[in-house]
C-alpha atoms as a PDB file:
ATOM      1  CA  UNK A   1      14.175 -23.552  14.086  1.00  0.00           C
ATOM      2  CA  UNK A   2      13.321 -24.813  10.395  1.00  0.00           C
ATOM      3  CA  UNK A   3      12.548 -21.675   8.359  1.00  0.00           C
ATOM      4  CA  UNK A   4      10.356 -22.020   4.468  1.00  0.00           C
ATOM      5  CA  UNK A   5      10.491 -20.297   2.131  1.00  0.00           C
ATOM      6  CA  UNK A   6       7.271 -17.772   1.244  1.00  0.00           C
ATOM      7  CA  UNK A   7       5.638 -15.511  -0.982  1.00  0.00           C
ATOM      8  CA  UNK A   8       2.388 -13.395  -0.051  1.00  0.00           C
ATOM      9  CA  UNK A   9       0.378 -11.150  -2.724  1.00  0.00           C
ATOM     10  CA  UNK A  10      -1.057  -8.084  -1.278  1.00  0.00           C
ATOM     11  CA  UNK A  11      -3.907  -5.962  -2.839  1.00  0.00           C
ATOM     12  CA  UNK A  12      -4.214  -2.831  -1.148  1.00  0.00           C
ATOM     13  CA  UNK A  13      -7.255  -0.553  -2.107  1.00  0.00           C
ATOM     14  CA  UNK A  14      -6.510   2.448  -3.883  1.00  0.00           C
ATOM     15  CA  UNK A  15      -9.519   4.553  -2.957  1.00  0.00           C
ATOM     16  CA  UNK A  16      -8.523   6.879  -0.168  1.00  0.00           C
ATOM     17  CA  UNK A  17      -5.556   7.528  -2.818  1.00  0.00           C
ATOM     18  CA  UNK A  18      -1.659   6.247  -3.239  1.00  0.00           C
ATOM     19  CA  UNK A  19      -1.054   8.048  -0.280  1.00  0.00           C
ATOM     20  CA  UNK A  20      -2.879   5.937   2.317  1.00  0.00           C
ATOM     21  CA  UNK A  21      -1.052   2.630   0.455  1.00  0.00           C
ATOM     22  CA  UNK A  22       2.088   3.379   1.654  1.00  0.00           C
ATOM     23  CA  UNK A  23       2.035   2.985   5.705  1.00  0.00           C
ATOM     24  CA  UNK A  24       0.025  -0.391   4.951  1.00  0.00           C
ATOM     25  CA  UNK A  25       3.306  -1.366   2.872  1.00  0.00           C
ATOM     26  CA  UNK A  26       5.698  -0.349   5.588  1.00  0.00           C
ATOM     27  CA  UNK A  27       3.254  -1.961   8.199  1.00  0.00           C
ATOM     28  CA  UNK A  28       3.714  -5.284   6.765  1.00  0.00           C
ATOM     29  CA  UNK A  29       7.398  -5.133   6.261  1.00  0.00           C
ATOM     30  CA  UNK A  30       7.465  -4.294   9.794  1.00  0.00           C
ATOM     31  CA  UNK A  31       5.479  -7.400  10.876  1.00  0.00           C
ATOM     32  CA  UNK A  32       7.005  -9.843   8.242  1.00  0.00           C
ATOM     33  CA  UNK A  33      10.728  -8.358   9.206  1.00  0.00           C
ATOM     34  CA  UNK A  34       9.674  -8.932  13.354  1.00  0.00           C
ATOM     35  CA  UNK A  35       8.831 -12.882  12.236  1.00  0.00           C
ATOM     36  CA  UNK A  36      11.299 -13.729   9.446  1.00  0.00           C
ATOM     37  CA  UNK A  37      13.901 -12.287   6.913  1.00  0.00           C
ATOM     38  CA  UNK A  38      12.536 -10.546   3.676  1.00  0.00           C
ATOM     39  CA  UNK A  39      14.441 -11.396   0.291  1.00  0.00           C
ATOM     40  CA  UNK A  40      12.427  -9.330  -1.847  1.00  0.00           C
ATOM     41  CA  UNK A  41       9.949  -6.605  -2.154  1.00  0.00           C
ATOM     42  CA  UNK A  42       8.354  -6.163  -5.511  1.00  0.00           C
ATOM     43  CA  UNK A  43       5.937  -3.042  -5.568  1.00  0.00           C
ATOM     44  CA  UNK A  44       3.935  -3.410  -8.354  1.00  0.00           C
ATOM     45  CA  UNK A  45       1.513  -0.319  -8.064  1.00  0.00           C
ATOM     46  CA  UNK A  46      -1.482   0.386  -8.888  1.00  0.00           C
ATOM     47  CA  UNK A  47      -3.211  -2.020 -11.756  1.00  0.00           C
ATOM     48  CA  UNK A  48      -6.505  -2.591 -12.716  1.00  0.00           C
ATOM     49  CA  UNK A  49      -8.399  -5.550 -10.906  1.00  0.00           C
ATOM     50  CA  UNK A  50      -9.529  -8.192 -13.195  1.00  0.00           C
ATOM     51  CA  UNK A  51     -13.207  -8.144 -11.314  1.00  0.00           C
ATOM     52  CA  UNK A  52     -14.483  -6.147  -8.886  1.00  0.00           C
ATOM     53  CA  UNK A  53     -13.682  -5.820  -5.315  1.00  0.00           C
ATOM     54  CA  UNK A  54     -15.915  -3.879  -2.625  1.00  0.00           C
ATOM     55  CA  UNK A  55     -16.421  -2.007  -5.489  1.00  0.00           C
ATOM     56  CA  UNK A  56     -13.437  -0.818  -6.241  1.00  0.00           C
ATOM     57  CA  UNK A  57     -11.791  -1.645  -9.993  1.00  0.00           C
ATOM     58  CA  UNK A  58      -7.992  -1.029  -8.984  1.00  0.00           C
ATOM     59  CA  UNK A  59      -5.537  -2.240  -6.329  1.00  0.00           C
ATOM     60  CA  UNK A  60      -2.221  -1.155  -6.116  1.00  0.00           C
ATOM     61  CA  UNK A  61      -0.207  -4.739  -5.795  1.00  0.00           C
ATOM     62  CA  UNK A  62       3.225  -5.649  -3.529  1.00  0.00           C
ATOM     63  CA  UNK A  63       4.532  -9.199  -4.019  1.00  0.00           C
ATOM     64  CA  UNK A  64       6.601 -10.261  -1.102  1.00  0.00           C
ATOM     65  CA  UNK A  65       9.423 -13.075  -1.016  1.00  0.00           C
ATOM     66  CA  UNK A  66       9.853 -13.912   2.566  1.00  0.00           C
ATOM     67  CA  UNK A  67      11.823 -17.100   4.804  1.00  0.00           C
ATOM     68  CA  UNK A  68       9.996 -17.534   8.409  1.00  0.00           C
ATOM     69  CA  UNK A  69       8.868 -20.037  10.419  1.00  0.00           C
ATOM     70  CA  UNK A  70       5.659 -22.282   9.612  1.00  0.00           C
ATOM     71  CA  UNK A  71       3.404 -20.444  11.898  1.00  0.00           C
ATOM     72  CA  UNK A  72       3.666 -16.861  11.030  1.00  0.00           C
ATOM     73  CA  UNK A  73       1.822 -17.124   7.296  1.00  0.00           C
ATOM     74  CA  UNK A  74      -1.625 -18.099   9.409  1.00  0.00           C
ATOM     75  CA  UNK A  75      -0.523 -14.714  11.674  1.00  0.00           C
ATOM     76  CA  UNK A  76      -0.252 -12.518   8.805  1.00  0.00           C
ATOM     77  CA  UNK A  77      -3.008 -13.638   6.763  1.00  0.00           C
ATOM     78  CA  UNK A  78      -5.163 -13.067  10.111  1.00  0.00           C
ATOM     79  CA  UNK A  79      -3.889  -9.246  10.426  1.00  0.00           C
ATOM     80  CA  UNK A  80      -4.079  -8.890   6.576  1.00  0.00           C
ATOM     81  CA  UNK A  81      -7.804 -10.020   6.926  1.00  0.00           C
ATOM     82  CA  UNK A  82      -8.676  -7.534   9.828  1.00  0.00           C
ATOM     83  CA  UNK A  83      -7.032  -4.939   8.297  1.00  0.00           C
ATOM     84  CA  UNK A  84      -8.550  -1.958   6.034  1.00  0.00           C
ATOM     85  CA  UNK A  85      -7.032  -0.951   3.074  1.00  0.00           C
ATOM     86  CA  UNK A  86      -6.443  -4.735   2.465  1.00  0.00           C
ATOM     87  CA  UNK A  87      -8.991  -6.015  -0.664  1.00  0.00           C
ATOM     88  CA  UNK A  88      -6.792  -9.473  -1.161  1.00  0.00           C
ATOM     89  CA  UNK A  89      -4.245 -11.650   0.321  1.00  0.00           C
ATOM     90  CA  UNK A  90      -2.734 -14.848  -0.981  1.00  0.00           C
ATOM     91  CA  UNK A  91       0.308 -16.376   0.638  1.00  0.00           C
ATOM     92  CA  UNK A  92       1.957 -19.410  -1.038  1.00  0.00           C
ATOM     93  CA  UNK A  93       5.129 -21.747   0.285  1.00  0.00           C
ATOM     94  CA  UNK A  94       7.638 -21.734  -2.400  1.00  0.00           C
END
């Protein structure tokens, strides 16, 4: 199986508190872990959003280095996107 290399950008909304951020985390190291290796996590908490988003003017941030296979960025983009708590979600192949 050829594996890439990955890195995904996660803004979680801060509004039901830090609290509610931290399953979401877990819940996507859980999925990403199931599909592929993680190499690092890189929590950057909770910064302020250059514009706003649903209304909201901060996001707490997690950058995630990842290796999997080709198909599972399109999965986890799709459960990012139907996921709340989830304002943004960039993934980019190294």
């Amino acid at each position: 199986m050829i594996t890439n290399k990955y890195e995904a950008v996660m803004i979680f909304s801060v509004a039901a508190g830090e609290e509610a951020v931290t399953p979401l985390i877990e819940k996507f190291k859980a999925l990403i872990e199931a599909n592929g290796t993680i190499e690092n996590v890189d929590d950057w908490g909770k910064r302020r959003l250059a514009y706003l988003i649903n209304d909201e003017a901060e996001g707490h941030y997690v950058i995630t280095a990842f290796e999997s296979a080709a198909e599972f960025p399109a999965e986890l983009e799709r459960v990012a996107k139907i996921t709340d708590g989830v304002l943004r979600t960039m993934i980019i192949k190294k």
